[in-house]
C-alpha atoms as a PDB file:
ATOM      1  CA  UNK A   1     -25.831  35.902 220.892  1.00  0.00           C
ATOM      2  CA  UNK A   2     -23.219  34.631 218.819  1.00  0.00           C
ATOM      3  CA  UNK A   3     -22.172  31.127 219.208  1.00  0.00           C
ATOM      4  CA  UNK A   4     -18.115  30.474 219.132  1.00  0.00           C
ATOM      5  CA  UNK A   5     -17.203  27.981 216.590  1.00  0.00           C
ATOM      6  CA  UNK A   6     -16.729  24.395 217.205  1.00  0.00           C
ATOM      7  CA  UNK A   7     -15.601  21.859 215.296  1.00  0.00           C
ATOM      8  CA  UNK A   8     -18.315  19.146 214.273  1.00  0.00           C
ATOM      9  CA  UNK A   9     -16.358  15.898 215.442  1.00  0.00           C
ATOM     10  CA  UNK A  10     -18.041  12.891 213.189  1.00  0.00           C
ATOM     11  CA  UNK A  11     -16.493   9.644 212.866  1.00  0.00           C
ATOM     12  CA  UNK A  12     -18.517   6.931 212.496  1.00  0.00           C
ATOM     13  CA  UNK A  13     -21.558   8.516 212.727  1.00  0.00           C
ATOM     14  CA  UNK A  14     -21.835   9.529 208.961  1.00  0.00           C
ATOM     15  CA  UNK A  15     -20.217   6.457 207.863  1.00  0.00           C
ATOM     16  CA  UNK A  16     -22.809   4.630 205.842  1.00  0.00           C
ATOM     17  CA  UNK A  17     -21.293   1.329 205.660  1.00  0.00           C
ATOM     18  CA  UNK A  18     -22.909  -0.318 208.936  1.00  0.00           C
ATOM     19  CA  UNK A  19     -26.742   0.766 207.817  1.00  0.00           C
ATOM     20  CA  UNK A  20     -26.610   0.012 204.090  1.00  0.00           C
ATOM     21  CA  UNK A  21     -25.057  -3.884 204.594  1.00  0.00           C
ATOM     22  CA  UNK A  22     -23.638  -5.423 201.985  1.00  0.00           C
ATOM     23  CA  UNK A  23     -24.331  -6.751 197.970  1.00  0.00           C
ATOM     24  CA  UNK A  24     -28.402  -8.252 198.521  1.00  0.00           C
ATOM     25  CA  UNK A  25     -29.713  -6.946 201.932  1.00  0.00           C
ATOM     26  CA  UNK A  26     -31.713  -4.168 201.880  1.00  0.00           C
ATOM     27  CA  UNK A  27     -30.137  -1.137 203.469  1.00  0.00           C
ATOM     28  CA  UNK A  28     -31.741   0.547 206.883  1.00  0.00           C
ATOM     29  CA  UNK A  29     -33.026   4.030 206.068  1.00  0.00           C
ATOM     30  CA  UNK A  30     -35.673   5.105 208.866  1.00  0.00           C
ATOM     31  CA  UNK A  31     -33.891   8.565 209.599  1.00  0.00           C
ATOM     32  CA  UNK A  32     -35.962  11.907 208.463  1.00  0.00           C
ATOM     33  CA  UNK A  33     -34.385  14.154 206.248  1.00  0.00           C
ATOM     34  CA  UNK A  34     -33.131  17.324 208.205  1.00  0.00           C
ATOM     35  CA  UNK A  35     -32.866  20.833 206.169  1.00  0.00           C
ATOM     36  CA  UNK A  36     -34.211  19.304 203.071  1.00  0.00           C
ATOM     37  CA  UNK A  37     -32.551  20.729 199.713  1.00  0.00           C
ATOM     38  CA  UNK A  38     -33.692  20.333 195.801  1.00  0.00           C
ATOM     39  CA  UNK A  39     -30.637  17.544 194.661  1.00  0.00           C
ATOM     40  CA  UNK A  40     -30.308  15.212 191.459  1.00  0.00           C
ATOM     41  CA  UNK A  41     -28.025  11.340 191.461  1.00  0.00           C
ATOM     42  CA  UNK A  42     -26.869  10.050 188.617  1.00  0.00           C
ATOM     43  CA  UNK A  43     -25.130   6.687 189.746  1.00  0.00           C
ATOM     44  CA  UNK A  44     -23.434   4.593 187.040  1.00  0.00           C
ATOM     45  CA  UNK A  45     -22.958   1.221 188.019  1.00  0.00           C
ATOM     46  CA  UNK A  46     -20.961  -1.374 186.007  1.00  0.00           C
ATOM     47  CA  UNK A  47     -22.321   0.333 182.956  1.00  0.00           C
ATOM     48  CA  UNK A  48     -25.969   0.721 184.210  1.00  0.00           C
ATOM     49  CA  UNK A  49     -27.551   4.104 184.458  1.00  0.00           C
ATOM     50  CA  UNK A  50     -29.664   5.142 188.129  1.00  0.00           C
ATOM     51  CA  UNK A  51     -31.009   8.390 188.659  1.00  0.00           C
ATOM     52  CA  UNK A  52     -33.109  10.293 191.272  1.00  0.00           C
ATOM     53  CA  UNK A  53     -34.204  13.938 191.183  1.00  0.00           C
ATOM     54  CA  UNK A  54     -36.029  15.283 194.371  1.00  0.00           C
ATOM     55  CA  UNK A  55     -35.444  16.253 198.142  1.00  0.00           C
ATOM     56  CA  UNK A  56     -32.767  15.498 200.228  1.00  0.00           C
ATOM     57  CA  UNK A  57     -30.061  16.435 202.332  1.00  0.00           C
ATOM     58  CA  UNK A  58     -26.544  18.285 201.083  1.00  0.00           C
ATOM     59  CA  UNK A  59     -24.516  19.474 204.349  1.00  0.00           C
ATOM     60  CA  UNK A  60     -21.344  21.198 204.198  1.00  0.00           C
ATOM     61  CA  UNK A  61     -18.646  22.206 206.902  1.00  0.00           C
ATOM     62  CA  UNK A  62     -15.396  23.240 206.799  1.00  0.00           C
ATOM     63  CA  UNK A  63     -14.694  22.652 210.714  1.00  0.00           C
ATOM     64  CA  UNK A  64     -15.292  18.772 210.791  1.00  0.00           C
ATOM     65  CA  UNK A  65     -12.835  16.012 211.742  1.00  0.00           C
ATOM     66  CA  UNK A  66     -12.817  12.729 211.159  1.00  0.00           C
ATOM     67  CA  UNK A  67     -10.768  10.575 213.889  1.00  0.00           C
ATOM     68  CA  UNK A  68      -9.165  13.271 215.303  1.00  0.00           C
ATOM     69  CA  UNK A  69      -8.010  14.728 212.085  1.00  0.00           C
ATOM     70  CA  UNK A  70      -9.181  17.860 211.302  1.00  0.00           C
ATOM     71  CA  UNK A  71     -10.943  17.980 207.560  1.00  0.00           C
ATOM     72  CA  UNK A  72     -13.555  19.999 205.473  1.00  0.00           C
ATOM     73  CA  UNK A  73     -16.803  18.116 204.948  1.00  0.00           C
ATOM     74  CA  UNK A  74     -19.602  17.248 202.699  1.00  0.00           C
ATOM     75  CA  UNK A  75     -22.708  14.952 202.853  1.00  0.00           C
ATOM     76  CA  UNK A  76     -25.246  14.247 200.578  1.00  0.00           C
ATOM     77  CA  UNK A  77     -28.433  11.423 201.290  1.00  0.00           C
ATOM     78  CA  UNK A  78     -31.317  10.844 199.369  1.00  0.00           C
ATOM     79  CA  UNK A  79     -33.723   7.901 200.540  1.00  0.00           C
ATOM     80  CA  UNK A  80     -36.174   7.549 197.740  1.00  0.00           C
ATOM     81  CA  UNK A  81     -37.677   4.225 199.305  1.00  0.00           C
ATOM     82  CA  UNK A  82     -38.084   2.780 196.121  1.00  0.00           C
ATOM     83  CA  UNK A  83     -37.424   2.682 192.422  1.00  0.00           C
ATOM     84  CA  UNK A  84     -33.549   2.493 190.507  1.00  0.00           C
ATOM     85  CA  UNK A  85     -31.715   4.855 193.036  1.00  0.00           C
ATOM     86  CA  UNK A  86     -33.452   4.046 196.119  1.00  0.00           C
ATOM     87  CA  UNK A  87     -30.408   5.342 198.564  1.00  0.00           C
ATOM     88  CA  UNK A  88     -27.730   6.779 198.785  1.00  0.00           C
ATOM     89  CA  UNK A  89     -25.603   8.318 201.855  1.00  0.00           C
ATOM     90  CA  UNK A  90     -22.029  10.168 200.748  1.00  0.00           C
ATOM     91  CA  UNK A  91     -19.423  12.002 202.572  1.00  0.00           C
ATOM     92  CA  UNK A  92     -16.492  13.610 201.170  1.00  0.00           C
ATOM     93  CA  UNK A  93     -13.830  14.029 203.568  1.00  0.00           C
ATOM     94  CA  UNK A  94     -10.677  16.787 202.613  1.00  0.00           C
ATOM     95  CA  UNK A  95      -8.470  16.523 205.758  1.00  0.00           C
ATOM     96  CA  UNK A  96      -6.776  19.643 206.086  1.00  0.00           C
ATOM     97  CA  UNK A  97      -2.986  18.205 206.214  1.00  0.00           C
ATOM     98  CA  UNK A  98      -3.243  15.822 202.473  1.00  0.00           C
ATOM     99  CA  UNK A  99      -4.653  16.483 199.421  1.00  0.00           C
ATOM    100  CA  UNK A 100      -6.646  12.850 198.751  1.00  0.00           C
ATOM    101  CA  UNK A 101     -10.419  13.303 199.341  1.00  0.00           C
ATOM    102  CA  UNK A 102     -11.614  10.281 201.414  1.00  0.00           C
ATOM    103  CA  UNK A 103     -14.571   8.635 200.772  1.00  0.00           C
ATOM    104  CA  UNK A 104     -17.442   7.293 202.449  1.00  0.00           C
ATOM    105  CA  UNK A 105     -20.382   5.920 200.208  1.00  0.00           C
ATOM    106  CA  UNK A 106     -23.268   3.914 200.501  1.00  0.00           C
ATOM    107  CA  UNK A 107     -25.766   3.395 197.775  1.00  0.00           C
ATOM    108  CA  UNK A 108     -28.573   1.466 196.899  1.00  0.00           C
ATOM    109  CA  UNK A 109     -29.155   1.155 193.164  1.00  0.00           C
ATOM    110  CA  UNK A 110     -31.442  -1.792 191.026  1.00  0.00           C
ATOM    111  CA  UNK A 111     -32.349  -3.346 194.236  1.00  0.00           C
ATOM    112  CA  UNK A 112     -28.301  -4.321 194.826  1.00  0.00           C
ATOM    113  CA  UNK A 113     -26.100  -2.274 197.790  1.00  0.00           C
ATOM    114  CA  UNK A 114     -22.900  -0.772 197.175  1.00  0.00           C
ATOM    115  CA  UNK A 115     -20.067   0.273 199.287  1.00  0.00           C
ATOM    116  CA  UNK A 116     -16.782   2.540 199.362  1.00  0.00           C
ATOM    117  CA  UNK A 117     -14.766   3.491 201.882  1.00  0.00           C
ATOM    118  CA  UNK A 118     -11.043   4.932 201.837  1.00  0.00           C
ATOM    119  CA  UNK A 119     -11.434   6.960 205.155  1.00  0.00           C
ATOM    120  CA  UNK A 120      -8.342   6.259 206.699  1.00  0.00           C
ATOM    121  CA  UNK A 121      -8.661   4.710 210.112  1.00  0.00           C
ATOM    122  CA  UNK A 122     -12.113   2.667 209.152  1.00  0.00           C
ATOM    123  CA  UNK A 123     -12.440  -0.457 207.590  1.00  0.00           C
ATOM    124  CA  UNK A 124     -11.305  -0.030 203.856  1.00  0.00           C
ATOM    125  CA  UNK A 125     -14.391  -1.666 201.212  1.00  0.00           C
ATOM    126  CA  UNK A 126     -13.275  -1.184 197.803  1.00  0.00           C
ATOM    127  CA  UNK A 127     -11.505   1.900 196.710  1.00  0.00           C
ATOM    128  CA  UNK A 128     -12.256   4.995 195.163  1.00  0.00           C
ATOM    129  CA  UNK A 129     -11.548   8.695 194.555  1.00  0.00           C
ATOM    130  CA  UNK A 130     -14.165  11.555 195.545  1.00  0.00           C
ATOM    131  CA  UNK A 131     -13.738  15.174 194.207  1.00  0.00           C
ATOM    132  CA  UNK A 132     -16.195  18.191 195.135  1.00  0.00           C
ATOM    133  CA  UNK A 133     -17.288  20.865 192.165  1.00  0.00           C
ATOM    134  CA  UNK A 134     -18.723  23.959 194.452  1.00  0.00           C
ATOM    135  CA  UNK A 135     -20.980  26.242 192.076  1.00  0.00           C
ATOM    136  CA  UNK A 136     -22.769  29.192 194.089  1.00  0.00           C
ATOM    137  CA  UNK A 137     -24.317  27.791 197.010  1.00  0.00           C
ATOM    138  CA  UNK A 138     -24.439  24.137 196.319  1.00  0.00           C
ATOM    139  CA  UNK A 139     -22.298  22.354 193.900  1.00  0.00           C
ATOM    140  CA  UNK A 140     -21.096  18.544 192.750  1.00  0.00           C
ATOM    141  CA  UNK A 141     -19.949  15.495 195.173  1.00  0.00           C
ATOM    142  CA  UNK A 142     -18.232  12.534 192.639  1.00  0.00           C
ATOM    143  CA  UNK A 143     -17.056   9.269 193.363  1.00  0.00           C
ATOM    144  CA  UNK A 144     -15.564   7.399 190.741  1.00  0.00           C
ATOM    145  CA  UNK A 145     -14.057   3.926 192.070  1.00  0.00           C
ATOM    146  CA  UNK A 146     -15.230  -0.099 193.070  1.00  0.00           C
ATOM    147  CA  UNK A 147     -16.896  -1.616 195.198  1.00  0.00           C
ATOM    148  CA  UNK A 148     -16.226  -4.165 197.894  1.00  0.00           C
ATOM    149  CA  UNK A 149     -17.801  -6.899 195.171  1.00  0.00           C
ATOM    150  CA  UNK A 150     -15.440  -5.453 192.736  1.00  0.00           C
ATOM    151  CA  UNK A 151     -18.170  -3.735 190.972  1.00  0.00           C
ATOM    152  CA  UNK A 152     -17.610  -0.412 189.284  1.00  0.00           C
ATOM    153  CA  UNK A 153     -19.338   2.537 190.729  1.00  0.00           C
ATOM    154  CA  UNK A 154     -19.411   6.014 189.339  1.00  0.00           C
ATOM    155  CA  UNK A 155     -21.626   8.763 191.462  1.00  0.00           C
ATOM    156  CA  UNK A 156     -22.684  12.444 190.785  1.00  0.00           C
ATOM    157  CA  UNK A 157     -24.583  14.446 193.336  1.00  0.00           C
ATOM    158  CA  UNK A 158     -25.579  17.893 192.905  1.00  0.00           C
ATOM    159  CA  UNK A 159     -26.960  19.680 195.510  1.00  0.00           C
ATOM    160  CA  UNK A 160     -28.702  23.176 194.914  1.00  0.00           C
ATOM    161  CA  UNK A 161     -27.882  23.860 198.548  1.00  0.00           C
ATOM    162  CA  UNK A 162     -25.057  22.715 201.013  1.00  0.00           C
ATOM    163  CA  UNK A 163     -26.815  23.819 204.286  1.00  0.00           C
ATOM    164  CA  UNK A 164     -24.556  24.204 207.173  1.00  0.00           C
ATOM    165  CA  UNK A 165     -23.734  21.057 209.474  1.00  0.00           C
ATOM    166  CA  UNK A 166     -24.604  21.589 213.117  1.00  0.00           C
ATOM    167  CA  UNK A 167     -22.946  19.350 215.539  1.00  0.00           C
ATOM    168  CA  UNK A 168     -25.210  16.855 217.569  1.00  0.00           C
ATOM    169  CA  UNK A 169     -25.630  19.031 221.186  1.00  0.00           C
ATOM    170  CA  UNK A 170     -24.288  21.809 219.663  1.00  0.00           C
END
Protein backbone atom coordinates (compact mmCIF):
# COMPACT_ATOMS: atom_id res chain seq x y z
CA UNK A 1 0.00 0.00 0.00
CA UNK A 2 1.40 3.20 -0.73
CA UNK A 3 1.17 5.87 1.78
CA UNK A 4 0.18 9.59 0.33
CA UNK A 5 2.65 12.12 1.33
CA UNK A 6 2.38 14.32 4.25
CA UNK A 7 4.19 16.94 5.34
CA UNK A 8 6.26 16.33 8.67
CA UNK A 9 5.00 19.48 10.73
CA UNK A 10 7.99 20.09 13.50
CA UNK A 11 8.26 23.16 15.37
CA UNK A 12 9.51 23.01 18.54
CA UNK A 13 9.95 19.60 18.75
CA UNK A 14 13.49 19.49 17.09
CA UNK A 15 14.46 22.66 18.59
CA UNK A 16 17.33 21.85 20.88
CA UNK A 17 17.49 24.90 22.85
CA UNK A 18 15.03 23.87 25.84
CA UNK A 19 17.03 20.32 26.52
CA UNK A 20 20.64 21.48 26.15
CA UNK A 21 20.20 24.76 28.78
CA UNK A 22 22.48 27.21 28.71
CA UNK A 23 26.66 28.05 29.15
CA UNK A 24 27.46 25.39 32.53
CA UNK A 25 24.42 23.01 32.94
CA UNK A 26 24.68 19.88 31.58
CA UNK A 27 22.36 19.29 28.67
CA UNK A 28 19.35 16.47 28.91
CA UNK A 29 20.05 13.68 26.42
CA UNK A 30 18.00 10.43 27.52
CA UNK A 31 16.38 9.93 23.94
CA UNK A 32 17.63 6.62 21.87
CA UNK A 33 19.02 7.11 18.67
CA UNK A 34 16.41 6.11 15.90
CA UNK A 35 17.84 4.81 12.32
CA UNK A 36 21.36 5.05 13.48
CA UNK A 37 23.92 6.25 10.63
CA UNK A 38 28.01 6.20 10.53
CA UNK A 39 28.58 10.42 11.09
CA UNK A 40 31.82 12.49 12.07
CA UNK A 41 31.66 16.45 14.19
CA UNK A 42 34.20 18.59 13.99
CA UNK A 43 33.05 21.63 16.24
CA UNK A 44 35.41 24.62 16.48
CA UNK A 45 34.76 26.65 19.31
CA UNK A 46 36.44 30.04 20.00
CA UNK A 47 39.51 28.53 18.47
CA UNK A 48 39.29 25.09 20.24
CA UNK A 49 39.08 21.93 18.25
CA UNK A 50 36.05 18.99 19.33
CA UNK A 51 35.53 16.05 17.41
CA UNK A 52 33.39 12.84 17.50
CA UNK A 53 33.34 10.00 14.96
CA UNK A 54 30.65 7.22 15.53
CA UNK A 55 26.77 6.53 15.39
CA UNK A 56 24.13 8.78 15.24
CA UNK A 57 21.25 10.15 13.66
CA UNK A 58 21.23 12.28 10.09
CA UNK A 59 17.40 12.76 8.93
CA UNK A 60 16.45 14.48 5.90
CA UNK A 61 12.99 15.70 4.42
CA UNK A 62 12.05 17.85 1.95
CA UNK A 63 8.20 18.07 3.08
CA UNK A 64 8.77 19.64 6.64
CA UNK A 65 7.52 22.98 7.98
CA UNK A 66 8.47 24.85 10.57
CA UNK A 67 5.57 27.22 12.06
CA UNK A 68 3.44 26.86 9.38
CA UNK A 69 6.00 27.59 6.79
CA UNK A 70 6.69 25.09 4.55
CA UNK A 71 10.73 24.22 4.36
CA UNK A 72 13.20 21.34 3.42
CA UNK A 73 14.84 19.76 6.45
CA UNK A 74 17.87 18.30 7.97
CA UNK A 75 18.88 16.93 11.45
CA UNK A 76 21.84 15.60 12.70
CA UNK A 77 22.41 14.36 16.80
CA UNK A 78 25.11 12.62 18.20
CA UNK A 79 25.04 12.00 22.13
CA UNK A 80 28.43 10.65 22.92
CA UNK A 81 27.77 10.91 26.82
CA UNK A 82 31.10 11.90 27.43
CA UNK A 83 34.44 13.14 26.26
CA UNK A 84 35.21 16.78 24.04
CA UNK A 85 31.99 16.59 21.81
CA UNK A 86 29.64 15.05 24.11
CA UNK A 87 26.30 16.45 22.16
CA UNK A 88 25.17 17.86 19.70
CA UNK A 89 21.46 18.26 18.15
CA UNK A 90 21.28 20.42 14.59
CA UNK A 91 18.59 21.27 12.24
CA UNK A 92 18.90 23.08 9.11
CA UNK A 93 15.82 24.64 8.07
CA UNK A 94 15.51 25.94 3.98
CA UNK A 95 11.93 27.36 3.92
CA UNK A 96 10.76 27.03 0.57
CA UNK A 97 9.75 30.91 -0.05
CA UNK A 98 13.68 32.62 1.13
CA UNK A 99 16.90 31.64 0.50
CA UNK A 100 18.54 32.05 4.34
CA UNK A 101 18.98 28.58 5.95
CA UNK A 102 17.72 28.85 9.58
CA UNK A 103 19.36 27.40 12.23
CA UNK A 104 18.73 25.45 15.18
CA UNK A 105 21.86 24.14 17.20
CA UNK A 106 22.64 22.78 20.35
CA UNK A 107 25.99 21.47 21.32
CA UNK A 108 27.85 20.33 24.08
CA UNK A 109 31.61 20.67 23.69
CA UNK A 110 34.65 20.72 26.73
CA UNK A 111 32.04 20.25 29.28
CA UNK A 112 30.46 24.01 28.26
CA UNK A 113 26.77 24.22 26.23
CA UNK A 114 26.28 26.17 23.25
CA UNK A 115 23.34 27.59 21.53
CA UNK A 116 22.07 29.08 18.05
CA UNK A 117 18.99 29.80 16.91
CA UNK A 118 17.81 32.11 13.88
CA UNK A 119 14.51 30.13 13.21
CA UNK A 120 12.26 32.79 12.67
CA UNK A 121 9.29 32.76 14.98
CA UNK A 122 11.43 31.16 18.13
CA UNK A 123 13.39 32.84 20.51
CA UNK A 124 16.57 34.20 18.66
CA UNK A 125 20.16 32.98 20.87
CA UNK A 126 23.03 34.24 19.06
CA UNK A 127 23.20 34.24 15.35
CA UNK A 128 24.50 32.24 12.74
CA UNK A 129 24.42 30.95 9.14
CA UNK A 130 23.86 27.08 8.28
CA UNK A 131 24.57 25.73 4.71
CA UNK A 132 24.00 21.93 3.62
CA UNK A 133 26.81 20.11 1.17
CA UNK A 134 24.65 16.87 -0.14
CA UNK A 135 27.26 14.20 -1.55
CA UNK A 136 25.49 10.79 -2.63
CA UNK A 137 23.31 9.75 0.03
CA UNK A 138 24.45 11.72 2.97
CA UNK A 139 26.38 14.87 2.81
CA UNK A 140 27.60 18.10 5.11
CA UNK A 141 25.35 20.26 7.71
CA UNK A 142 27.65 23.70 8.71
CA UNK A 143 27.03 26.30 11.05
CA UNK A 144 29.34 28.99 11.23
CA UNK A 145 28.08 31.86 13.73
CA UNK A 146 27.95 32.87 17.92
CA UNK A 147 26.58 31.93 20.53
CA UNK A 148 24.14 33.38 23.02
CA UNK A 149 27.51 34.01 25.38
CA UNK A 150 28.99 35.62 22.41
CA UNK A 151 31.22 32.75 21.86
CA UNK A 152 32.26 31.73 18.39
CA UNK A 153 31.01 28.47 17.13
CA UNK A 154 31.92 26.79 13.91
CA UNK A 155 30.18 23.12 13.23
CA UNK A 156 30.67 20.39 10.49
CA UNK A 157 28.53 17.31 10.39
CA UNK A 158 28.79 14.72 7.89
CA UNK A 159 26.48 12.16 7.72
CA UNK A 160 27.10 8.96 5.50
CA UNK A 161 23.33 8.64 5.44
CA UNK A 162 20.33 11.16 5.64
CA UNK A 163 17.57 8.54 6.40
CA UNK A 164 14.14 9.70 5.70
CA UNK A 165 12.11 11.66 8.51
CA UNK A 166 8.82 10.02 9.41
CA UNK A 167 6.33 12.17 11.08
CA UNK A 168 5.34 11.28 14.78
CA UNK A 169 1.74 9.14 14.08
CA UNK A 170 2.47 9.03 10.72
Amino acid sequence: MTRSPRPVLLAAALLPLGACGGGDRAPVHDTPLRDPVQLSATADVDGKRYAFSGLGECHHTTDASIYELPAAMWTARLDAGAGDLAYVNLTLWQPKAAPEVQVSLGLTAGGRTHEIATVKGAPPHGSGVGRVEPAGPGGALHVDGTDAEGRHVRLQVDCSRFTELVAEGG
